[in-house]
N, C-alpha and C. Protein backbone atom coordinates (compact mmCIF):
# COMPACT_ATOMS: atom_id res chain seq x y z
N UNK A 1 0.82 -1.20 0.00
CA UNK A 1 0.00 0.00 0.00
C UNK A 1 0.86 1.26 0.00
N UNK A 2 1.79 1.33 0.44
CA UNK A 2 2.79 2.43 0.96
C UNK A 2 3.19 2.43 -0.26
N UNK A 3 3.88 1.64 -1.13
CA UNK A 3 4.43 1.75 -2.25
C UNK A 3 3.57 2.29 -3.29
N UNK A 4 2.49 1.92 -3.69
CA UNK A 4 1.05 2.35 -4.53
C UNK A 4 0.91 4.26 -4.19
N UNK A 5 0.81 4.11 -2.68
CA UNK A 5 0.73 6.24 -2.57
C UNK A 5 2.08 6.72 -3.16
N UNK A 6 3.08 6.06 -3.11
CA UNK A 6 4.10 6.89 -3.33
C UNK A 6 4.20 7.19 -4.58
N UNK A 7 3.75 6.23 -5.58
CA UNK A 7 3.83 6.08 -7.13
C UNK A 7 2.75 6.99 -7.29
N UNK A 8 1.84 7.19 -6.82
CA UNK A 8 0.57 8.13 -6.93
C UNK A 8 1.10 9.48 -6.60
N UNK A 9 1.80 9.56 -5.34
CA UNK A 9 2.60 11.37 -5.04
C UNK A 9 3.60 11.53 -6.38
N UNK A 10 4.43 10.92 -6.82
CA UNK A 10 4.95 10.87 -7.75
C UNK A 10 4.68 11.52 -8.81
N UNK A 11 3.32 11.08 -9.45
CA UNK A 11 2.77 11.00 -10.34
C UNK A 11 2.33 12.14 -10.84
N UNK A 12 1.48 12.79 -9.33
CA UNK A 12 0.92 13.82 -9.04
C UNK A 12 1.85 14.95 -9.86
N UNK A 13 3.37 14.95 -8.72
CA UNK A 13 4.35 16.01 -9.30
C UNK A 13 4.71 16.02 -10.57
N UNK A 14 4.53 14.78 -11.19
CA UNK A 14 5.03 14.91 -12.45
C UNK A 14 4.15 16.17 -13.96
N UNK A 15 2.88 15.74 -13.24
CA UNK A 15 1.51 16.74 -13.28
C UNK A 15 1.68 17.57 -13.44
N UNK A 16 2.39 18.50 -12.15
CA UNK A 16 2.20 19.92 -12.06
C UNK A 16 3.60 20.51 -12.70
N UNK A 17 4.65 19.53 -12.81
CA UNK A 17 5.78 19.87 -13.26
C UNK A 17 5.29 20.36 -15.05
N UNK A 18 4.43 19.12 -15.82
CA UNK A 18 3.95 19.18 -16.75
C UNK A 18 3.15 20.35 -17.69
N UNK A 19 2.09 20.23 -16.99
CA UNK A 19 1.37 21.93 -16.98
C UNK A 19 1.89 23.53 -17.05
N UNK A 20 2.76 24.00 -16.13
CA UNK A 20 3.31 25.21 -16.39
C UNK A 20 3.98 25.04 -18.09
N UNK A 21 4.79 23.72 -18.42
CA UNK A 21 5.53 23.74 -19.21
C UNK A 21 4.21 23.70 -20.59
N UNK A 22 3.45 22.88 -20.03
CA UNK A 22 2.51 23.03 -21.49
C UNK A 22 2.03 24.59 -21.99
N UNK A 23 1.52 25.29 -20.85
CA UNK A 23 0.98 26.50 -20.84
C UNK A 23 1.92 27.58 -21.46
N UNK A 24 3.29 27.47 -21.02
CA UNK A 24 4.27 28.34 -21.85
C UNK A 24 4.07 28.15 -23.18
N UNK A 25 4.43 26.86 -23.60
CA UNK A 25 4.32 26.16 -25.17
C UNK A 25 3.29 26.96 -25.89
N UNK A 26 1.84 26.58 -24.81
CA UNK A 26 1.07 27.91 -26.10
C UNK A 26 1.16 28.99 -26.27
N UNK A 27 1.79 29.54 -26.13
CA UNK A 27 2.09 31.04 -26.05
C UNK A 27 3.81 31.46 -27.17
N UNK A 28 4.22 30.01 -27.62
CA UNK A 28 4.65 30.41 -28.33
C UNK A 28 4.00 30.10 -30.22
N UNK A 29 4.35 31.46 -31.02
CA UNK A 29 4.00 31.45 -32.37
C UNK A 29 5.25 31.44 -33.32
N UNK A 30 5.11 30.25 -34.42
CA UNK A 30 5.77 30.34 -35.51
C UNK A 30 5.77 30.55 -36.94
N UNK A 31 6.23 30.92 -37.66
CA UNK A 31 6.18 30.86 -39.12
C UNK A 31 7.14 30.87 -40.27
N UNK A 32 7.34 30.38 -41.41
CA UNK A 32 8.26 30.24 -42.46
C UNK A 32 7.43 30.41 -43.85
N UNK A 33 8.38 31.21 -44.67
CA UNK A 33 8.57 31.70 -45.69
C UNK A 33 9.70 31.44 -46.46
N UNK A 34 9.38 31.70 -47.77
CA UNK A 34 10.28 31.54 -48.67
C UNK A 34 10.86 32.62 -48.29
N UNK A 35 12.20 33.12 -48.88
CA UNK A 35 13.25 34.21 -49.04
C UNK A 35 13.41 34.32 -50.96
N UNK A 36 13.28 35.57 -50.97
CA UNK A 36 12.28 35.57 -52.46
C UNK A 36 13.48 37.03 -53.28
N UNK A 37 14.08 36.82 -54.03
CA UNK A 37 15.24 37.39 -54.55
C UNK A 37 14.56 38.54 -55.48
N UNK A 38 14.20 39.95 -55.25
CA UNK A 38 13.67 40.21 -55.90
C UNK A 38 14.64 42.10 -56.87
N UNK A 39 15.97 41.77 -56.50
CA UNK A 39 16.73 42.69 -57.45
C UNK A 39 17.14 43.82 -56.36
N UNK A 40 16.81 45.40 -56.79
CA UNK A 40 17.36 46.20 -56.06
C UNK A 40 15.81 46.87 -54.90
N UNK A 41 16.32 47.33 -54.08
CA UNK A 41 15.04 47.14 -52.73
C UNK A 41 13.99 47.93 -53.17
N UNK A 42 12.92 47.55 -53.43
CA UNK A 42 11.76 48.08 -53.49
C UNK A 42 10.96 48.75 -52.68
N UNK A 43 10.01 49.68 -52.80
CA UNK A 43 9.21 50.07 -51.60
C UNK A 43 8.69 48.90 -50.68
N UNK A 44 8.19 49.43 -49.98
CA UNK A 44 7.44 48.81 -48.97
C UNK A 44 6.49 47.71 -49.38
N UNK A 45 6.73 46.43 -48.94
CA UNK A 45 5.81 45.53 -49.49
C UNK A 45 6.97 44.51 -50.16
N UNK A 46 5.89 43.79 -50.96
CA UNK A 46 6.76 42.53 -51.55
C UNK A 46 6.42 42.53 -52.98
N UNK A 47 7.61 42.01 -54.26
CA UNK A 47 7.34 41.78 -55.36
C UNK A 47 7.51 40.39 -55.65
N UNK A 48 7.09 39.67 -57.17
CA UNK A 48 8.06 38.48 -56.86
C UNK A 48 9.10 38.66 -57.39
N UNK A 49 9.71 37.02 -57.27
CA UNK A 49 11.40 37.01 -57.34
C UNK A 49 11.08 35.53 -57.73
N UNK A 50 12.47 35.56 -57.35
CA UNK A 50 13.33 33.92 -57.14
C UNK A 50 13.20 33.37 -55.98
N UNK A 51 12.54 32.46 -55.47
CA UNK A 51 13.30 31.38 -54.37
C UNK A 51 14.60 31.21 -53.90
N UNK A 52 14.84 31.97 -53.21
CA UNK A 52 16.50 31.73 -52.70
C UNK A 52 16.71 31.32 -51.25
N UNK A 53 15.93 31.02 -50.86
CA UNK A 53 16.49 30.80 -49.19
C UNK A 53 15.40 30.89 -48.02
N UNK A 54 15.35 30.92 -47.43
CA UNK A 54 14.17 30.06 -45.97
C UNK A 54 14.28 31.06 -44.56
N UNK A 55 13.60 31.94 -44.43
CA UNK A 55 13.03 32.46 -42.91
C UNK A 55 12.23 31.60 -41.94
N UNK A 56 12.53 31.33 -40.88
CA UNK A 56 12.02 31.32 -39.93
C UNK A 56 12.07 32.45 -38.71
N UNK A 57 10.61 32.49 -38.52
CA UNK A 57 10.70 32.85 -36.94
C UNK A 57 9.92 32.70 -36.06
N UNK A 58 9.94 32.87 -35.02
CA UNK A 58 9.43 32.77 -33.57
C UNK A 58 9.35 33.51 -32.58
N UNK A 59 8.15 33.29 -32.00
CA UNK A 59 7.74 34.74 -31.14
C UNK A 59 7.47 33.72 -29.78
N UNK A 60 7.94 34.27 -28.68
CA UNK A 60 7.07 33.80 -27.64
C UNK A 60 6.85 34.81 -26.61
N UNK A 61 5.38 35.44 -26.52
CA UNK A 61 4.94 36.28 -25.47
C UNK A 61 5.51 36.15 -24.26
N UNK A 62 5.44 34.95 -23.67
CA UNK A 62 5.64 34.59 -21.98
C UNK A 62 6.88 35.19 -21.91
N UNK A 63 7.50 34.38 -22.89
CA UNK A 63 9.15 34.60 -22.24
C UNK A 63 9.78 36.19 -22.85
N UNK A 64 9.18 37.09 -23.90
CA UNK A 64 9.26 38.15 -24.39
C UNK A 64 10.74 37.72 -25.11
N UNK A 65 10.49 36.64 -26.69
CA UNK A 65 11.56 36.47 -27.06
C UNK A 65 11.12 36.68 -28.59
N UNK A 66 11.71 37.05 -29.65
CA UNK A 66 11.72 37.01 -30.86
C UNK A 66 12.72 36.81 -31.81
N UNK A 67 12.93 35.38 -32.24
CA UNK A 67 13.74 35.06 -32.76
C UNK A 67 13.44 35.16 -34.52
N UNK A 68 15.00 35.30 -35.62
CA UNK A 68 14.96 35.28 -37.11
C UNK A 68 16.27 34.04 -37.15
N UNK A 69 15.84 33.33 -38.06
CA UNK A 69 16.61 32.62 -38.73
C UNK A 69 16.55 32.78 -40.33
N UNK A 70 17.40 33.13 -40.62
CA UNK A 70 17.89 33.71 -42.41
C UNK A 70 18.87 32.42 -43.01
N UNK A 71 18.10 31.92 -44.06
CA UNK A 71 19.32 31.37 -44.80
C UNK A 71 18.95 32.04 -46.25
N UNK A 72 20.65 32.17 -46.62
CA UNK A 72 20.23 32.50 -48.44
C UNK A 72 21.03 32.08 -49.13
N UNK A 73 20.41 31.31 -50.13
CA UNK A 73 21.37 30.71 -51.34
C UNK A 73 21.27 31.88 -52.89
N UNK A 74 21.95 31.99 -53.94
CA UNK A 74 22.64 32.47 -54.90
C UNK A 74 22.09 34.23 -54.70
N UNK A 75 23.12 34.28 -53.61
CA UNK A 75 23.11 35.96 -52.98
C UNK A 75 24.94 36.27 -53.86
N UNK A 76 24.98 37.60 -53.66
CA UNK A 76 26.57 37.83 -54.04
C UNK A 76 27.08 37.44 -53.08
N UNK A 77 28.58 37.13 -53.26
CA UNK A 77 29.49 36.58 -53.06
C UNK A 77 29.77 37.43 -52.05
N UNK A 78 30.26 36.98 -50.90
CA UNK A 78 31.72 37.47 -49.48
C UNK A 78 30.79 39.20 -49.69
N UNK A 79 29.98 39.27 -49.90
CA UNK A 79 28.85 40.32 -49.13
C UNK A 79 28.04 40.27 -47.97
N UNK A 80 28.21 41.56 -47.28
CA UNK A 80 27.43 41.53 -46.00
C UNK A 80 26.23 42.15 -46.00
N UNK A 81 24.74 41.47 -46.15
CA UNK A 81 23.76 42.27 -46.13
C UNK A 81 23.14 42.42 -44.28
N UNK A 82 22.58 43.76 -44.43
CA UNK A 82 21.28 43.70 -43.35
C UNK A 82 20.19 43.03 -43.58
N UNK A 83 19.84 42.65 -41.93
CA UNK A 83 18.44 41.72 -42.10
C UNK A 83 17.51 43.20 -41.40
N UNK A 84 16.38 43.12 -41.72
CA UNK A 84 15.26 44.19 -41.60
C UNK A 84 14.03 43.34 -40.66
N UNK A 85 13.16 44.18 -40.05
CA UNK A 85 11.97 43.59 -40.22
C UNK A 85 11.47 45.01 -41.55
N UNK A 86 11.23 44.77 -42.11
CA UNK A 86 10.82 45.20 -43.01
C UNK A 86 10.19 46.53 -43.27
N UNK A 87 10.92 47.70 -43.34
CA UNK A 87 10.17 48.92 -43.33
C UNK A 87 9.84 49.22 -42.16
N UNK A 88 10.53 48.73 -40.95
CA UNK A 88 10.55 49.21 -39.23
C UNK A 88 11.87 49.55 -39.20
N UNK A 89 12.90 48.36 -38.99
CA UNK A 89 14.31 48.42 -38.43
C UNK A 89 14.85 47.51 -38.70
N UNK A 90 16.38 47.61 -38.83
CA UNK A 90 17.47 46.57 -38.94
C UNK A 90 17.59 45.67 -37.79
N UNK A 91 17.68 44.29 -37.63
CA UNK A 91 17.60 43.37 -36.25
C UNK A 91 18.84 42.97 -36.52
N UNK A 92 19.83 42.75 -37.58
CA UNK A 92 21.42 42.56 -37.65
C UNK A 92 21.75 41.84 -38.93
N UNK A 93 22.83 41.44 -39.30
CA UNK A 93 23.63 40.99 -40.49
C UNK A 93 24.07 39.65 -40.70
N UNK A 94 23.82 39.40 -41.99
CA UNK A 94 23.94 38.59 -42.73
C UNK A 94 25.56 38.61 -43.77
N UNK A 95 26.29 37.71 -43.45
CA UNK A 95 27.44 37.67 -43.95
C UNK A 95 27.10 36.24 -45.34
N UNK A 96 27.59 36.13 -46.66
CA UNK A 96 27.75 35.16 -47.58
C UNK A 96 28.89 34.95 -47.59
N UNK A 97 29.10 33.64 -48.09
CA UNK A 97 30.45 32.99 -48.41
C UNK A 97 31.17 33.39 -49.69
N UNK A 98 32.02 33.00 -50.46
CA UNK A 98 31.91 32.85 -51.67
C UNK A 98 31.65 32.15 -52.39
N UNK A 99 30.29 31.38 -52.11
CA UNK A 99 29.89 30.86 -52.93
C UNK A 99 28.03 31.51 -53.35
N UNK A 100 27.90 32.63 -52.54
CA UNK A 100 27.05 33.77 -52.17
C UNK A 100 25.83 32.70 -51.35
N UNK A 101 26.55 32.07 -50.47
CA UNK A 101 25.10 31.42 -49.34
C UNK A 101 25.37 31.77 -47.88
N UNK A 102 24.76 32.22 -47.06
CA UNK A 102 24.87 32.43 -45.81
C UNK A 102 23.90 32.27 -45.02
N UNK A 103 24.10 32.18 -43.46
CA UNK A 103 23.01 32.28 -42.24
C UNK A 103 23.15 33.25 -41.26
N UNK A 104 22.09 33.67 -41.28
CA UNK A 104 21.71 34.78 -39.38
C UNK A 104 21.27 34.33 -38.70
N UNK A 105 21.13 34.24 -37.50
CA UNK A 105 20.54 33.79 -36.22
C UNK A 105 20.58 34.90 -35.23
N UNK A 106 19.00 35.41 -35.05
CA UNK A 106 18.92 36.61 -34.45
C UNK A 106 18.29 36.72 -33.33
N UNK A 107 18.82 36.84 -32.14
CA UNK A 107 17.40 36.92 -31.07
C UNK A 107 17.16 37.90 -30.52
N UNK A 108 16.10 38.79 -30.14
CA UNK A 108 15.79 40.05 -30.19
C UNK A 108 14.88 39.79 -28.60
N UNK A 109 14.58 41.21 -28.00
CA UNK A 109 13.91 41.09 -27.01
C UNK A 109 12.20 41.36 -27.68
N UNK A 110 11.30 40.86 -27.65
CA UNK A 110 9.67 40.95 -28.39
C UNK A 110 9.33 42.48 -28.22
N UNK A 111 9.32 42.54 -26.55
CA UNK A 111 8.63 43.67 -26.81
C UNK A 111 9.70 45.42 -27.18
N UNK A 112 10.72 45.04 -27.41
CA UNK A 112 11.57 46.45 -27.65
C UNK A 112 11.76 46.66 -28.99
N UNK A 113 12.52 45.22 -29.51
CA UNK A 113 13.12 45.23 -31.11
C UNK A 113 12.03 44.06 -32.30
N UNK A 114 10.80 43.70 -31.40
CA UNK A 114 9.89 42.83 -32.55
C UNK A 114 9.22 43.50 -33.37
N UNK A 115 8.26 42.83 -33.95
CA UNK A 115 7.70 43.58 -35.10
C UNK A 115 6.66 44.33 -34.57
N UNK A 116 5.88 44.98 -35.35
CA UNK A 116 4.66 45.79 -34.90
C UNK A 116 3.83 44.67 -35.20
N UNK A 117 2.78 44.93 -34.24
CA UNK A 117 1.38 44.33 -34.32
C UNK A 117 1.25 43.89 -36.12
N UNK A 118 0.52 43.04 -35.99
CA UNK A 118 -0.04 42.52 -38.03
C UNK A 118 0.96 42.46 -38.55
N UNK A 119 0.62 42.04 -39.80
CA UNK A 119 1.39 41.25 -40.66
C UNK A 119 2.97 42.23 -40.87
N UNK A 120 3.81 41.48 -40.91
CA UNK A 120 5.90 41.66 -41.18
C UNK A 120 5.93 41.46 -42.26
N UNK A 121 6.83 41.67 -42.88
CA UNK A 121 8.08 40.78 -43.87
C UNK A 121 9.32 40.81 -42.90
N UNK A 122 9.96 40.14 -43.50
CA UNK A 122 11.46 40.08 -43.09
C UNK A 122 13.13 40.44 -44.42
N UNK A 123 13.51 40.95 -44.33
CA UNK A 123 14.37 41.27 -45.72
C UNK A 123 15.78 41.26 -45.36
N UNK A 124 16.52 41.07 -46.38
CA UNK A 124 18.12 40.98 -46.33
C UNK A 124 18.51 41.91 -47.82
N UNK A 125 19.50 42.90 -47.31
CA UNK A 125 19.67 43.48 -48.42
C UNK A 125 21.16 44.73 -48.22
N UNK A 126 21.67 45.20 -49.56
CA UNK A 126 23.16 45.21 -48.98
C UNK A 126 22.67 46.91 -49.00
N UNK A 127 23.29 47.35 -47.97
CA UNK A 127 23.03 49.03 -47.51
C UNK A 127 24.29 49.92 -48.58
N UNK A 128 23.63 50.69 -49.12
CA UNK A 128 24.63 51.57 -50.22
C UNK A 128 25.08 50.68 -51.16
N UNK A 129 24.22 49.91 -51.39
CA UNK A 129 25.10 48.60 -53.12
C UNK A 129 23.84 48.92 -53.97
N UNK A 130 23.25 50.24 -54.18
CA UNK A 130 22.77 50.07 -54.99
C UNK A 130 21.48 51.53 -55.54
N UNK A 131 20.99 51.07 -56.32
CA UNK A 131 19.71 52.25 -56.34
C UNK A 131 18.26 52.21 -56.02
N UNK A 132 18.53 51.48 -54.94
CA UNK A 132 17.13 51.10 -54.41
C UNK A 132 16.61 51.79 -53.50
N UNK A 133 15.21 51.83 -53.22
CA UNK A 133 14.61 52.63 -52.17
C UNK A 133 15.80 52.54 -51.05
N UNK A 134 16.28 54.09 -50.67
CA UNK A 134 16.76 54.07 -49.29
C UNK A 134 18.49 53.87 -49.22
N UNK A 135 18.61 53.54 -50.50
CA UNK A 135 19.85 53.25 -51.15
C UNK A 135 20.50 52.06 -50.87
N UNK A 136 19.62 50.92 -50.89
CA UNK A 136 19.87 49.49 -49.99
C UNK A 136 19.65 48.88 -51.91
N UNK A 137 20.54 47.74 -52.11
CA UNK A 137 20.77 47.29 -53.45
C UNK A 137 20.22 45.95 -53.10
N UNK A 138 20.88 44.85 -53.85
CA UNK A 138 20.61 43.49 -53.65
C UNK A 138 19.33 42.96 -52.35
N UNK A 139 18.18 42.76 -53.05
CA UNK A 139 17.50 42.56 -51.96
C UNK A 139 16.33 41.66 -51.68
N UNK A 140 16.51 41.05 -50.81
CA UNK A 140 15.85 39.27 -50.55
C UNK A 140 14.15 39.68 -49.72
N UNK A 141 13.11 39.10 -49.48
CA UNK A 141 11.95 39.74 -48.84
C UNK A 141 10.65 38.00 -48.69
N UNK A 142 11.21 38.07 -47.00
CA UNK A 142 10.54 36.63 -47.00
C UNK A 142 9.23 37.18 -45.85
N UNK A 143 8.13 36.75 -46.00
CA UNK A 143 6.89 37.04 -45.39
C UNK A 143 5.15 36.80 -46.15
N UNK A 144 4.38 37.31 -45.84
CA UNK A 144 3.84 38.12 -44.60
C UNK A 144 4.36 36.88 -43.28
N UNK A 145 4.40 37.13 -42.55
CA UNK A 145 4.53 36.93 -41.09
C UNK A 145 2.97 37.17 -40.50
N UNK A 146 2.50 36.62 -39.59
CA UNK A 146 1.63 37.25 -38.63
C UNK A 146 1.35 36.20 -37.34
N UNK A 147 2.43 36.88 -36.06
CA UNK A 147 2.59 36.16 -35.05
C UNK A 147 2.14 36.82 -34.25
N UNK A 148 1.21 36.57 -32.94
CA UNK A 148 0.92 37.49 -31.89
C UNK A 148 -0.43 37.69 -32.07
């Protein structure tokens, strides 16, 4: 009998250990997009392009975290672009190889440096390489986004 309650107290904790952790979980939001090659930076918004490479990101309220993951394939070569949220602010840089493919991994605090409320893009694009809106050249644009 003694042995049976204990497996039951056990059990119990395993419960409550369980729960907080589920409850965080919902509270986090994700989404992925293509990364979409679309020439020198355009206004605001998205055109099409090319398929070049894969955004992810992730938002989680509880913990006030907002993460970007950037990959891009046939970008220029041993160039360093900025990553954007898109027509807000720069969240940081994107370096290519020479073979023009690279990754960012960005983690941001949600509520200081995330996106605004409704729908994002996310963009990579090289600052002064070019004649594009804002004078940003070569430029990648993966979204809508809508987390939160």
């Amino acid at each position: 009998m003694q042995k049976k309650l204990c497996l039951l107290i056990g059990c119990s904790g395993l419960a409550l250990v369980a729960v907080p952790a589920l409850s965080a979980a919902a509270q986090d939001e994700n989404g992925t997009a293509s990364l979409v090659h679309v020439g020198l930076n355009p206004a605001c918004g998205t055109v099409p392009g090319t398929d070049s490479g894969v955004v992810n990101v992730h938002l989680n309220a509880v913990q006030d975290l907002f993460k970007v993951n950037v990959s891009v394939h046939d970008a220029l070569p041993n160039t360093t672009y900025v990553v954007d949220i898109r027509c807000q602010h720069q969240i940081g840089t994107l370096t290519t190889n020479g073979q023009g493919t690279g990754t960012a991994h960005v983690d941001l605090t949600a509520s200081t440096s995330g996106p605004a409320p409704g729908p994002f893009y996310i963009d990579i694009s090289v600052l002064g390489g070019g004649g594009g809106v804002g004078g940003y050249g070569d430029t990648f644009i993966a979204g809508p986004f809508n987390l939160g």
